[in-house]
C-alpha atoms as a PDB file:
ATOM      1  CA  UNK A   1     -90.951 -53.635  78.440  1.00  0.00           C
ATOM      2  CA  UNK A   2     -88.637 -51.317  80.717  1.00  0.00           C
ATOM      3  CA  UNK A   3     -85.859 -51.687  82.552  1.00  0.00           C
ATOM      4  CA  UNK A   4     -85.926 -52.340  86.424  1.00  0.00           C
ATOM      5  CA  UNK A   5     -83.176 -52.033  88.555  1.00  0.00           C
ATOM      6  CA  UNK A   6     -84.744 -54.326  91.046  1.00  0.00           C
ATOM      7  CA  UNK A   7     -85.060 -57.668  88.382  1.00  0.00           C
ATOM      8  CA  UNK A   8     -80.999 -57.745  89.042  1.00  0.00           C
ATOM      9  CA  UNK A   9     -81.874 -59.391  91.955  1.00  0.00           C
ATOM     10  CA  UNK A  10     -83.275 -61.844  90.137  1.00  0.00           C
ATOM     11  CA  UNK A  11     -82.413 -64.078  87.051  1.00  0.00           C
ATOM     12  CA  UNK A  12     -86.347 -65.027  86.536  1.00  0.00           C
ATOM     13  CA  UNK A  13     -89.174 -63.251  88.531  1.00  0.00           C
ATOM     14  CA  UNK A  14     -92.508 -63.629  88.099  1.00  0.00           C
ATOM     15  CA  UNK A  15     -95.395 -62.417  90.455  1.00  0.00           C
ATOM     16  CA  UNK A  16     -99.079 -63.201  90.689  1.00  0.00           C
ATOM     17  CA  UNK A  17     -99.510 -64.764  87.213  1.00  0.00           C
ATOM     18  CA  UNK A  18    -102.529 -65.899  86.293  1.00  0.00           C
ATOM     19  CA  UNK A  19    -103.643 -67.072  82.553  1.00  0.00           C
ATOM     20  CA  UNK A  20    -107.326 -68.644  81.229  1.00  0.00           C
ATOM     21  CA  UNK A  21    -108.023 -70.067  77.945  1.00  0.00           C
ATOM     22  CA  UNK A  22    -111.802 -69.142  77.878  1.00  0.00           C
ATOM     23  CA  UNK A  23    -113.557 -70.598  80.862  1.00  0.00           C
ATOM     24  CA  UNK A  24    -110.642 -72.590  81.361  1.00  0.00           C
ATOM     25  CA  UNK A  25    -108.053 -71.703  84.490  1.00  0.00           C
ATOM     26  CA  UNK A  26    -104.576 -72.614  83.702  1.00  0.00           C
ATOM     27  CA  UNK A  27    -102.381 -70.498  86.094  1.00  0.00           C
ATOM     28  CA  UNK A  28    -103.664 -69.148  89.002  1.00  0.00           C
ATOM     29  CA  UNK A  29    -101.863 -66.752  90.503  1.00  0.00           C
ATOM     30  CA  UNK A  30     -98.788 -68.597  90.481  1.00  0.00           C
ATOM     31  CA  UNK A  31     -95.230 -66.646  91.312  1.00  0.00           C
ATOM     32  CA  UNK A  32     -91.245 -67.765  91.252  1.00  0.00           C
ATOM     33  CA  UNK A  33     -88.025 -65.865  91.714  1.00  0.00           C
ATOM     34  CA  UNK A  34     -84.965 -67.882  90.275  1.00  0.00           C
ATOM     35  CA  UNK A  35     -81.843 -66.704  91.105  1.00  0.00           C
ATOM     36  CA  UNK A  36     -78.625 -66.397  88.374  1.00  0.00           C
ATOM     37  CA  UNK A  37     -76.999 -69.101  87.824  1.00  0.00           C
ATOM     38  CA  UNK A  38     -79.586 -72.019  89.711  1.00  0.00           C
ATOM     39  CA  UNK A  39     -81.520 -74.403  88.258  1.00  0.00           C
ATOM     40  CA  UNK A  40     -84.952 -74.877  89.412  1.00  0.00           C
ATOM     41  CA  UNK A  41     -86.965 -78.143  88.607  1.00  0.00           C
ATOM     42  CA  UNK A  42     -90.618 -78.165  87.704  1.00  0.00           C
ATOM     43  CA  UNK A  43     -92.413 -81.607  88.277  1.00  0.00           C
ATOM     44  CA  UNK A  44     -95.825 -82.486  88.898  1.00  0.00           C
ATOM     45  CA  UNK A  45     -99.096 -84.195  87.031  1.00  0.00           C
ATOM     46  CA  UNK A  46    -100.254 -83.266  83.296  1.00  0.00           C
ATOM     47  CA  UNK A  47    -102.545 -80.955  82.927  1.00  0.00           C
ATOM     48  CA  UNK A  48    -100.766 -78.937  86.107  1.00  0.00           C
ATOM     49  CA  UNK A  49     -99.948 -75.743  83.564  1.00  0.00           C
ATOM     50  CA  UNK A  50     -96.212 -76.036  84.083  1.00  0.00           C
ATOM     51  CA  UNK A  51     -95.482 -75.200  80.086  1.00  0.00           C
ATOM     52  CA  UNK A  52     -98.056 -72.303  79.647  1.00  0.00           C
ATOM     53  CA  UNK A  53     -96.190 -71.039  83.161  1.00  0.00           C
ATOM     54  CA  UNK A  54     -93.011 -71.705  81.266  1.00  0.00           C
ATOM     55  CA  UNK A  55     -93.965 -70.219  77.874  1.00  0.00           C
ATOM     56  CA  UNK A  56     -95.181 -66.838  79.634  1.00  0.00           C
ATOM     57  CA  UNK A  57     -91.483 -66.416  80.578  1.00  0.00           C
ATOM     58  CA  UNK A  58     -90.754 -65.508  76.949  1.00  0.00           C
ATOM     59  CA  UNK A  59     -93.898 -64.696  75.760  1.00  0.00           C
ATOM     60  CA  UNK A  60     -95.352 -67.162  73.651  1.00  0.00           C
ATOM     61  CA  UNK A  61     -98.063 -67.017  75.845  1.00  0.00           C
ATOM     62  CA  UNK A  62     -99.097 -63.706  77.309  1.00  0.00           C
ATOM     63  CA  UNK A  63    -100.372 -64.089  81.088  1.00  0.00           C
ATOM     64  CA  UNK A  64    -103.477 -62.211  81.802  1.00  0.00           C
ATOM     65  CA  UNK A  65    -102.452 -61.083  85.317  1.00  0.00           C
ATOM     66  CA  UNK A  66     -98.944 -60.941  87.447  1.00  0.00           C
ATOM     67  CA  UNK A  67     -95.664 -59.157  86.730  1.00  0.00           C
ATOM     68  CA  UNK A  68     -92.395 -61.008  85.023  1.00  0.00           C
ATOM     69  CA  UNK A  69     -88.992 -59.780  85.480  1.00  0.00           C
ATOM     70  CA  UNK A  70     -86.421 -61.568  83.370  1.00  0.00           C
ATOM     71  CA  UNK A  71     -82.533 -60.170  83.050  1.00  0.00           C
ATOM     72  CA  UNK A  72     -83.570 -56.317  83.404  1.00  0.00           C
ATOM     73  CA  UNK A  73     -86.892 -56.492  81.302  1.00  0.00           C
ATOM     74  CA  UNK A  74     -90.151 -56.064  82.951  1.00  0.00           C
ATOM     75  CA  UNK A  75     -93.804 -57.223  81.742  1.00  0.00           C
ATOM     76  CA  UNK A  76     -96.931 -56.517  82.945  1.00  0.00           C
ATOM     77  CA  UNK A  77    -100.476 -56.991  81.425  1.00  0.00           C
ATOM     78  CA  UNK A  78    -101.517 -53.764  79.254  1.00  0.00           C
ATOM     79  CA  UNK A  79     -97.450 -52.794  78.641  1.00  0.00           C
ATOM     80  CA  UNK A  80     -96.888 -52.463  74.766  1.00  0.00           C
ATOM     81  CA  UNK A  81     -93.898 -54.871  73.730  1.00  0.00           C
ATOM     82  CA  UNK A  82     -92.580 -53.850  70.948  1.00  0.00           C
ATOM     83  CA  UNK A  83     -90.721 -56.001  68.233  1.00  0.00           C
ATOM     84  CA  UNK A  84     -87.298 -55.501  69.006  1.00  0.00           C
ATOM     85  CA  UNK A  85     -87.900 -55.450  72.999  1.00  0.00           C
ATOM     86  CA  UNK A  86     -89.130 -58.946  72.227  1.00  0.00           C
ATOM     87  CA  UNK A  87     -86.643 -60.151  70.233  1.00  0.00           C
ATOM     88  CA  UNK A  88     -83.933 -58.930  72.927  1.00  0.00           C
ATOM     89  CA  UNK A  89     -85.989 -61.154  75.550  1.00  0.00           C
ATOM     90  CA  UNK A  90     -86.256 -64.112  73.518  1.00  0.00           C
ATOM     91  CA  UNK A  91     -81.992 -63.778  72.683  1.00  0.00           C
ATOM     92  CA  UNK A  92     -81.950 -63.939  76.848  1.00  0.00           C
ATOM     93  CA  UNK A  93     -84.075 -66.779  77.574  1.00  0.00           C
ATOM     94  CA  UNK A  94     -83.366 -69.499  75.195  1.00  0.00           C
ATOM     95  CA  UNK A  95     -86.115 -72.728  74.774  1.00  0.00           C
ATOM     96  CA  UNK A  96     -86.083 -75.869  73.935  1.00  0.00           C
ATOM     97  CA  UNK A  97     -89.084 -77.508  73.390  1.00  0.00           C
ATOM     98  CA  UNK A  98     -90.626 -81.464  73.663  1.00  0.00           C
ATOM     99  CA  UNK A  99     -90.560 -81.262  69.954  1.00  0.00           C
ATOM    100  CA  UNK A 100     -87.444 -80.773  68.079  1.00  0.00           C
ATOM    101  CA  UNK A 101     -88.881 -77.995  65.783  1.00  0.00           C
ATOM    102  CA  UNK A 102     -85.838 -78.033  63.154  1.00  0.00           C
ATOM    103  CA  UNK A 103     -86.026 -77.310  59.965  1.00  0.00           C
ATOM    104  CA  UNK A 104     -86.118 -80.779  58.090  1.00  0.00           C
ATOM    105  CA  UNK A 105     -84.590 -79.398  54.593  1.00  0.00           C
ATOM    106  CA  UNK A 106     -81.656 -78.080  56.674  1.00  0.00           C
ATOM    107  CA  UNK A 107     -78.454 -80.312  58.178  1.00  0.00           C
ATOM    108  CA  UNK A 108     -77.727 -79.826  61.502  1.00  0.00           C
ATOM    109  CA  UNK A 109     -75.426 -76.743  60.741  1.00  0.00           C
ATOM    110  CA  UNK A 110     -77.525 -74.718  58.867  1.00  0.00           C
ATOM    111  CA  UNK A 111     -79.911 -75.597  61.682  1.00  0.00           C
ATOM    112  CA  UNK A 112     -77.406 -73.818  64.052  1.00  0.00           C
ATOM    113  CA  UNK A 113     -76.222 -70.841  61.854  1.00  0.00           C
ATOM    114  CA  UNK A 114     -79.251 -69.854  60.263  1.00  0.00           C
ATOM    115  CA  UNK A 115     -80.968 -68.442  63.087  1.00  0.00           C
ATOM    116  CA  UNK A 116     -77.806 -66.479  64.552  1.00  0.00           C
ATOM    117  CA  UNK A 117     -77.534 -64.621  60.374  1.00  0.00           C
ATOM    118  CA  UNK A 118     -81.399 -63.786  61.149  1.00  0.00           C
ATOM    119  CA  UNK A 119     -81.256 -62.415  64.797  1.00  0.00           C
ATOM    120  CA  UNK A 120     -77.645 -61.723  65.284  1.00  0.00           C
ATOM    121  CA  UNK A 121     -76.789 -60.396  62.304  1.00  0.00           C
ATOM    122  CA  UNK A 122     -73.941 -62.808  62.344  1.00  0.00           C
ATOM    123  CA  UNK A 123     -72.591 -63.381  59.073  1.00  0.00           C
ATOM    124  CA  UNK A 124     -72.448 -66.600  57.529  1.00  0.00           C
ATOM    125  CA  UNK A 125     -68.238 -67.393  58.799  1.00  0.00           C
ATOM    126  CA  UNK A 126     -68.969 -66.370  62.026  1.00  0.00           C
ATOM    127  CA  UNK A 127     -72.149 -68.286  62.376  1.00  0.00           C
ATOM    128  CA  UNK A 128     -70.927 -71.216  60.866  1.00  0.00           C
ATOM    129  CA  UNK A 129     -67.859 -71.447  63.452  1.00  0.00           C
ATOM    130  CA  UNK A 130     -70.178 -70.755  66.295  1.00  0.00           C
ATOM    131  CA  UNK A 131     -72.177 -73.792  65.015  1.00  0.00           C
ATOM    132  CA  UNK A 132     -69.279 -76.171  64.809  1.00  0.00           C
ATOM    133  CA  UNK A 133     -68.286 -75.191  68.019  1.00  0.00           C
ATOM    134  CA  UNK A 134     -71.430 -75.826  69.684  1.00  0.00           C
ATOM    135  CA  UNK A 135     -72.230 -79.019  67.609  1.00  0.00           C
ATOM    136  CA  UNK A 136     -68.754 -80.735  69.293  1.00  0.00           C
ATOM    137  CA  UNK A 137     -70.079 -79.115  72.603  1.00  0.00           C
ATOM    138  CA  UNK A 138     -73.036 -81.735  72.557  1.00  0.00           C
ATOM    139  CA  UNK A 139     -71.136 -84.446  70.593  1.00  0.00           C
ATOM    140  CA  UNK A 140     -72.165 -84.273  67.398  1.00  0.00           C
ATOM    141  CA  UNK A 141     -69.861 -82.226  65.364  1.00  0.00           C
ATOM    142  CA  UNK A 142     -69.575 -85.663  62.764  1.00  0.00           C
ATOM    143  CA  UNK A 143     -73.539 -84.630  62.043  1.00  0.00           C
ATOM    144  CA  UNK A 144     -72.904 -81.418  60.912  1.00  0.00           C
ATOM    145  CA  UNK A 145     -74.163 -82.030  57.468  1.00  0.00           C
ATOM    146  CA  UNK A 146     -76.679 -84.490  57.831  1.00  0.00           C
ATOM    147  CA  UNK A 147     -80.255 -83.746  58.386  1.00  0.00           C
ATOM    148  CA  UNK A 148     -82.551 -84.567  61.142  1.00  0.00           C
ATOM    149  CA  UNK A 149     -84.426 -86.809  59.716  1.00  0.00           C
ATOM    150  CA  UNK A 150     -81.072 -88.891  59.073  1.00  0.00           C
ATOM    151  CA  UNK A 151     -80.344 -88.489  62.957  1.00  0.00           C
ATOM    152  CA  UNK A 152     -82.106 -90.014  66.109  1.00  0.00           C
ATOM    153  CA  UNK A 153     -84.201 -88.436  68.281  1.00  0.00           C
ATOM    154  CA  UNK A 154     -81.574 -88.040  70.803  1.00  0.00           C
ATOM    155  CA  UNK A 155     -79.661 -86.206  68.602  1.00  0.00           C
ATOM    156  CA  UNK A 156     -81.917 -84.102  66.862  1.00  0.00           C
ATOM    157  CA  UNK A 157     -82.841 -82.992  70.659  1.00  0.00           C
ATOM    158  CA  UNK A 158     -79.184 -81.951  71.193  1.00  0.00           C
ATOM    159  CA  UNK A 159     -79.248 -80.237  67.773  1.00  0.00           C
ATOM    160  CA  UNK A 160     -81.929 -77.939  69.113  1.00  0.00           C
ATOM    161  CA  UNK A 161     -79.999 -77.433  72.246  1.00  0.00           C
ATOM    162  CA  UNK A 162     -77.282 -75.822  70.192  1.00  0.00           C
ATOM    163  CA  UNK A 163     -79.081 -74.043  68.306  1.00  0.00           C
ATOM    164  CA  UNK A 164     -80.904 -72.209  71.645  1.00  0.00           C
ATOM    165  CA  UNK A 165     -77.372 -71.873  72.731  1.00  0.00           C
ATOM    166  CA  UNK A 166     -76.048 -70.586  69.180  1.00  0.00           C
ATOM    167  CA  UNK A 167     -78.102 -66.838  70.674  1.00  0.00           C
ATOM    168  CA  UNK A 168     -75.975 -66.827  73.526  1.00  0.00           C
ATOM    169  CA  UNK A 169     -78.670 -66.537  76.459  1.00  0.00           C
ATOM    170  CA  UNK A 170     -78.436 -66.111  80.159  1.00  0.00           C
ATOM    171  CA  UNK A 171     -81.159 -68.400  80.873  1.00  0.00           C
ATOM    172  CA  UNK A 172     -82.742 -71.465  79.578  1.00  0.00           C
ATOM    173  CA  UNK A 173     -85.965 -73.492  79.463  1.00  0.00           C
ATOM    174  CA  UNK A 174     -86.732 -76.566  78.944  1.00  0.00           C
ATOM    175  CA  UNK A 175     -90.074 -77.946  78.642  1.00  0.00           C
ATOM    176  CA  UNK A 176     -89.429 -82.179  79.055  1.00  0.00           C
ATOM    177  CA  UNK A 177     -86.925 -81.871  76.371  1.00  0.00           C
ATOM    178  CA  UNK A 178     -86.400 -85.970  77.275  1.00  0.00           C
ATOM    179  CA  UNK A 179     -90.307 -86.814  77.369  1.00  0.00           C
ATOM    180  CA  UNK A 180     -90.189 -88.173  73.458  1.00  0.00           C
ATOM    181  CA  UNK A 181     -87.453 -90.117  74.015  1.00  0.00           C
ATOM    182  CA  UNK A 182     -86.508 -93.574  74.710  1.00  0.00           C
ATOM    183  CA  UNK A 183     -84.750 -93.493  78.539  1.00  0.00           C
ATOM    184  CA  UNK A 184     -81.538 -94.613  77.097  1.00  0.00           C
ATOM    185  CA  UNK A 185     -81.592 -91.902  74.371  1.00  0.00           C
ATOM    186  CA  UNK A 186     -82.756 -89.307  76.740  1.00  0.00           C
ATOM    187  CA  UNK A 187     -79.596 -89.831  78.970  1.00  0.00           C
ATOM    188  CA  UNK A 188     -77.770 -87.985  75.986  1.00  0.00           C
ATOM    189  CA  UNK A 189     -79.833 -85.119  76.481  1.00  0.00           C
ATOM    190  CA  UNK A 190     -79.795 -84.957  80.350  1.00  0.00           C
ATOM    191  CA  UNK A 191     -76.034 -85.192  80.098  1.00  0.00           C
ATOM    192  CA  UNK A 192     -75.753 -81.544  78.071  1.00  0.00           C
ATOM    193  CA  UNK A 193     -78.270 -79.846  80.605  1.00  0.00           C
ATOM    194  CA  UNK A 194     -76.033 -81.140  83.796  1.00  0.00           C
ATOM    195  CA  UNK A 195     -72.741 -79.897  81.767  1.00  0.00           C
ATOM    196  CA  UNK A 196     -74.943 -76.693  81.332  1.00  0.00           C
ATOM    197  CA  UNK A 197     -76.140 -77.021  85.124  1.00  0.00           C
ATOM    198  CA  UNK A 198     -72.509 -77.047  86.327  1.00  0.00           C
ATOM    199  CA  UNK A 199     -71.217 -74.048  84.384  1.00  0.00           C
ATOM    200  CA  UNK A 200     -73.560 -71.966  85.999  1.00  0.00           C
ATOM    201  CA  UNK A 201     -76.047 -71.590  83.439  1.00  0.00           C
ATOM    202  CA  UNK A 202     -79.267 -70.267  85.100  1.00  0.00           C
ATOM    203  CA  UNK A 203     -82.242 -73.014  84.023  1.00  0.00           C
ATOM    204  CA  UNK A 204     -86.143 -73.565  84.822  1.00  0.00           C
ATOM    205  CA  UNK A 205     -86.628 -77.284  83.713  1.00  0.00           C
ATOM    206  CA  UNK A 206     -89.900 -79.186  83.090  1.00  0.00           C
ATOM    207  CA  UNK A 207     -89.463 -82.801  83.670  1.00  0.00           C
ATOM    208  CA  UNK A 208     -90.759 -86.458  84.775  1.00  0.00           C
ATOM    209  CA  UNK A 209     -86.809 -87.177  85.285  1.00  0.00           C
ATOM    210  CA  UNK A 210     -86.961 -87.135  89.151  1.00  0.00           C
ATOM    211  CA  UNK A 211     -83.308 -88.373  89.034  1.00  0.00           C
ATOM    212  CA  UNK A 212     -82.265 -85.505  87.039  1.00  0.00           C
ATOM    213  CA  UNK A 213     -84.569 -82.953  89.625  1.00  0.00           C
ATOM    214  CA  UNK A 214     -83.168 -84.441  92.477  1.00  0.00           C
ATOM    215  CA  UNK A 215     -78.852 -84.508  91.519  1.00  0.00           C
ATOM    216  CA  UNK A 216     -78.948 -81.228  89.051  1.00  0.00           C
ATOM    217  CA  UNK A 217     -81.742 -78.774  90.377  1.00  0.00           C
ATOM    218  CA  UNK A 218     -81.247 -76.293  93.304  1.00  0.00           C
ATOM    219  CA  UNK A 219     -85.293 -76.065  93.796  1.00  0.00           C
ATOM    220  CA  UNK A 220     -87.499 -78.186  93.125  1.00  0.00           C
ATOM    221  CA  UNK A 221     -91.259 -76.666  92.243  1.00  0.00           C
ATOM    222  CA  UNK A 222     -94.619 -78.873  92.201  1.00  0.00           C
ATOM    223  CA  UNK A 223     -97.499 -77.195  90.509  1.00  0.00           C
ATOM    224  CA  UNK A 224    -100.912 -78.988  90.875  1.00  0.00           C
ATOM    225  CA  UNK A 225    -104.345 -77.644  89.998  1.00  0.00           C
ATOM    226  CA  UNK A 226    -102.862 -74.537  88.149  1.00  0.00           C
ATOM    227  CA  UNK A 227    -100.667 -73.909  91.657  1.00  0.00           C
ATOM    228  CA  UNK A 228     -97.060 -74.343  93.137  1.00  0.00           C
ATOM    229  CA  UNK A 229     -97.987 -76.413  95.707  1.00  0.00           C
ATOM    230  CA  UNK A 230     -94.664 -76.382  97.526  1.00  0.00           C
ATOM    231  CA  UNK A 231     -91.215 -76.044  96.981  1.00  0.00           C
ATOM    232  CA  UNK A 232     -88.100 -76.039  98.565  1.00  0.00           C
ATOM    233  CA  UNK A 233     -84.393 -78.663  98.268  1.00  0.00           C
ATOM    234  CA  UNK A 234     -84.858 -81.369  96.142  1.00  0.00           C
ATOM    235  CA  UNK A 235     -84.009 -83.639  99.032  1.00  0.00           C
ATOM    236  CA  UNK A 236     -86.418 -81.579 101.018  1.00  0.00           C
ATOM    237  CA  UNK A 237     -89.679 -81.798  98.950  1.00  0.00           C
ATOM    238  CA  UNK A 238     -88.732 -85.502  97.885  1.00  0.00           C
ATOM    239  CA  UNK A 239     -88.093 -87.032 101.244  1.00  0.00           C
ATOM    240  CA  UNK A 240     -90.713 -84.827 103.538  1.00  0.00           C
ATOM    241  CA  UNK A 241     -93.159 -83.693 101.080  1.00  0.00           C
ATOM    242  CA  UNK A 242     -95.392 -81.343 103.169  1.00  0.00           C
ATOM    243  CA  UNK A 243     -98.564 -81.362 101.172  1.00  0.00           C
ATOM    244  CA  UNK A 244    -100.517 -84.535 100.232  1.00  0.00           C
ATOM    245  CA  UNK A 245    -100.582 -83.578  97.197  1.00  0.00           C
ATOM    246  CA  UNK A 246     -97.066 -83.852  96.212  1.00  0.00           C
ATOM    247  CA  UNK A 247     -96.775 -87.008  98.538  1.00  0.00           C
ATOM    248  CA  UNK A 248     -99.427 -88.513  96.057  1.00  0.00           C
ATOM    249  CA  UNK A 249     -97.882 -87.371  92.901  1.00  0.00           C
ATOM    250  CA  UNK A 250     -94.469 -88.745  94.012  1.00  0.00           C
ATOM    251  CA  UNK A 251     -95.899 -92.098  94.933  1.00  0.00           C
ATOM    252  CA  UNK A 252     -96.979 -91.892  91.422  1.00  0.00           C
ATOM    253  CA  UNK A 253     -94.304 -91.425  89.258  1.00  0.00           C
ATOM    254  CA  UNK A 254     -91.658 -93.167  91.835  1.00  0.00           C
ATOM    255  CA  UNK A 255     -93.315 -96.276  92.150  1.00  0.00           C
ATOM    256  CA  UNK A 256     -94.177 -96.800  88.330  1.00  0.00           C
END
């Protein structure tokens, strides 16, 4: 991972990336430049390889082809990441996942601080106060000492928003952070990411919440068959879909 002048441009930039599992194609030569400070909505059917495109971002999964620029880092197939390069990208792109993935012998604090002692080097003060803050940020500073499994779903999802927040990134990603969630409970959740939308944050979302895509996002992205099929406004794509693709997925999940 090096430094490139040119990924300034550019908040998130990835070129040409492809990624198989075996036999099986999941991104085909798929690329995306996000700007700073936008947020760019990724719908479309299962299966279309939206979360392995959004997991190559950080590197939980490692693309087989195509170039990524994130902040001023740049990755390409064959280039050597070492440990701490990797930790510094995963500090600037922060993720929060369909799953909660908190620890469940931990309250919500600890949940917060711990990983800012590990990665930060924060001590335990500081990254206690940065926890507190952030818990009253999403509206749950009263849950500070309970643990998830004495909070709802709804919660526990703003819990891990925190705690992505807690490493103080430039960008987030979120991979249908509301799809294991009842609708009502889910608003909670969508109501942090607009908050986070209208400070500036820069943000690629996943998501079935076409209400959310069309009010919050700046571009709106459908990937089909391993492919970004088209993109463009959200009021664009949504009322003059230009592929029949997309016009068939929105039927889908519009009419439902």
């Amino acid at each position: 991972m090096a430094a490139d002048s040119t990924a300034v441009r550019f908040g998130i930039q990835l070129d040409n990336i492809s990624k198989r599992y075996g036999d099986n194609l999941v991104l085909d030569d798929v690329s995306l430049h996000v700007e700073p400070g936008t947020v760019t909505a990724l719908i479309g059917p299962s299966g279309a390889g939206k979360s392995t495109f959004l997991r190559c971002i950080n590197l939980l999964e490692r693309p087989d082809s195509g170039t990524i620029r994130v902040a001023q880092h740049t990755i390409e197939p064959g280039r050597v990441i070492n440990n701490r390069d990797l930790a510094t990208l995963r500090r600037t792109v922060g993720m929060v996942f369909q799953s909660f993935n908190l620890f469940p012998h931990m309250s919500a604090l600890q949940n917060i601080s711990f990983p800012q002692q590990r990665v930060l080097g924060r001590s335990k003060e500081k990254a206690d106060e940065r926890a507190l803050q952030l818990l009253d940020r999403v509206g749950l500073k009263e849950k500070a000492h309970q643990h998830p499994g004495r909070c709802s779903g709804g919660q526990q999802q703003r819990i891990a928003i925190a705690r992505a927040l807690a490493l103080d990134p430039s960008i987030m990603l979120f991979d249908e952070p509301t799809s294991a969630l009842d609708p009502e409970v889910g608003l909670e959740v969508l109501a942090v990411m607009r908050e986070l939308a209208a400070e500036g944050m820069t943000m690629i979302v996943v998501t079935h919440e076409m209400q959310f895509a069309r009010d919050v996002s700046d571009t709106l992205v459908v990937m089909a068959d391993c492919k970004i099929i088209e993109q463009g406004s959200p009021d664009a794509v949504m009322s003059d879909p230009q592929q029949a693709r997309t016009r068939q997925f929105l039927r889908a999940v519009l009419e439902r």
